[in-house]
Protein backbone atom coordinates (compact mmCIF):
# COMPACT_ATOMS: atom_id res chain seq x y z
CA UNK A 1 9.62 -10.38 -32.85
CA UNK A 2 10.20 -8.80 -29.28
CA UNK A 3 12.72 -7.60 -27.85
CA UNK A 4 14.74 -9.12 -25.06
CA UNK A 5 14.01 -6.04 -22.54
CA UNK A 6 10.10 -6.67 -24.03
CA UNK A 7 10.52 -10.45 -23.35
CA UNK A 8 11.51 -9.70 -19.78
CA UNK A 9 9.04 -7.23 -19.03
CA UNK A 10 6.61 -9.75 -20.14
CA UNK A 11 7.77 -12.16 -18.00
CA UNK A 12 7.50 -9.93 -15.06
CA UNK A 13 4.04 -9.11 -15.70
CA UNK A 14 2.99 -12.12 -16.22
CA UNK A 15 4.65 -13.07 -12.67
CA UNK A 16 2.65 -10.05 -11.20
CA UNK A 17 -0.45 -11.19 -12.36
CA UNK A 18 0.44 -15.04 -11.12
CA UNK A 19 1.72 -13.28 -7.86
CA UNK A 20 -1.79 -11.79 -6.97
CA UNK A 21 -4.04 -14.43 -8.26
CA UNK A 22 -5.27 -13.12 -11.51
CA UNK A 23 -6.48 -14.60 -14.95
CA UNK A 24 -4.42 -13.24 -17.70
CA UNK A 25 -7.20 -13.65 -20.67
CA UNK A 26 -4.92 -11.68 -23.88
CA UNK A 27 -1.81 -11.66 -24.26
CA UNK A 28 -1.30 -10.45 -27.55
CA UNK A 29 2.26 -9.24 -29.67
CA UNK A 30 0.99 -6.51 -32.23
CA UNK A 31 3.68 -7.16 -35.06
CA UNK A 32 2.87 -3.54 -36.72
CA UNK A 33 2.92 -1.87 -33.23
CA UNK A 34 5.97 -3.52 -31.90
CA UNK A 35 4.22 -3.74 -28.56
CA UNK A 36 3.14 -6.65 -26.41
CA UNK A 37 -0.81 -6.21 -24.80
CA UNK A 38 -1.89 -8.03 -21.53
CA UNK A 39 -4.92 -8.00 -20.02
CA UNK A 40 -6.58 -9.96 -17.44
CA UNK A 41 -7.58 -9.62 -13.64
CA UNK A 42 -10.42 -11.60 -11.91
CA UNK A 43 -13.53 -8.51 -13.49
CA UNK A 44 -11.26 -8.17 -16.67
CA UNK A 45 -10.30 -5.09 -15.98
CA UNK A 46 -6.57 -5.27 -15.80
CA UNK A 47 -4.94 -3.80 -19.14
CA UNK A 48 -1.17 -3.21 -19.96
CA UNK A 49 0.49 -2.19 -22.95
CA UNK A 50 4.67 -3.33 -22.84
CA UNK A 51 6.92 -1.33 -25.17
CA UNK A 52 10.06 -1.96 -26.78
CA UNK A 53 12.01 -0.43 -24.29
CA UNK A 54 10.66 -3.05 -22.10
CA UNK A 55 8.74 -0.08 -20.23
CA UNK A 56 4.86 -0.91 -19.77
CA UNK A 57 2.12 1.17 -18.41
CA UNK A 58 -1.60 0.50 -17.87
CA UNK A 59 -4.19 1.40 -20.72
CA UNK A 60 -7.79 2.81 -19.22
């Protein structure tokens, strides 16, 4: 289960990606990782990895 700072991050980057026009096309809670993945963006190439903490930062 997430976190509430996790929940809230999520929301926020899902608002981002709603805020500049992109498809969000996974959005994914890894139960063993205790992380939340989001990707998306109009080539796919958008990919963000949310922590517990309800810190996030981009994956390449």
């Amino acid at each position: 289960m997430p976190t509430r700072d996790q929940a809230e991050a999520a929301i926020f980057v899902c608002q981002l990606f709603s805020n500049l026009f992109q498809p969000i096309y996974v959005f994914r809670y890894d139960a063993r990782a205790k992380t939340i993945y989001v990707q998306g963006g109009v080539n796919d190439d958008i990919s963000m990895v949310i922590f517990e903490d309800g810190n996030w930062e981009f994956v390449l």
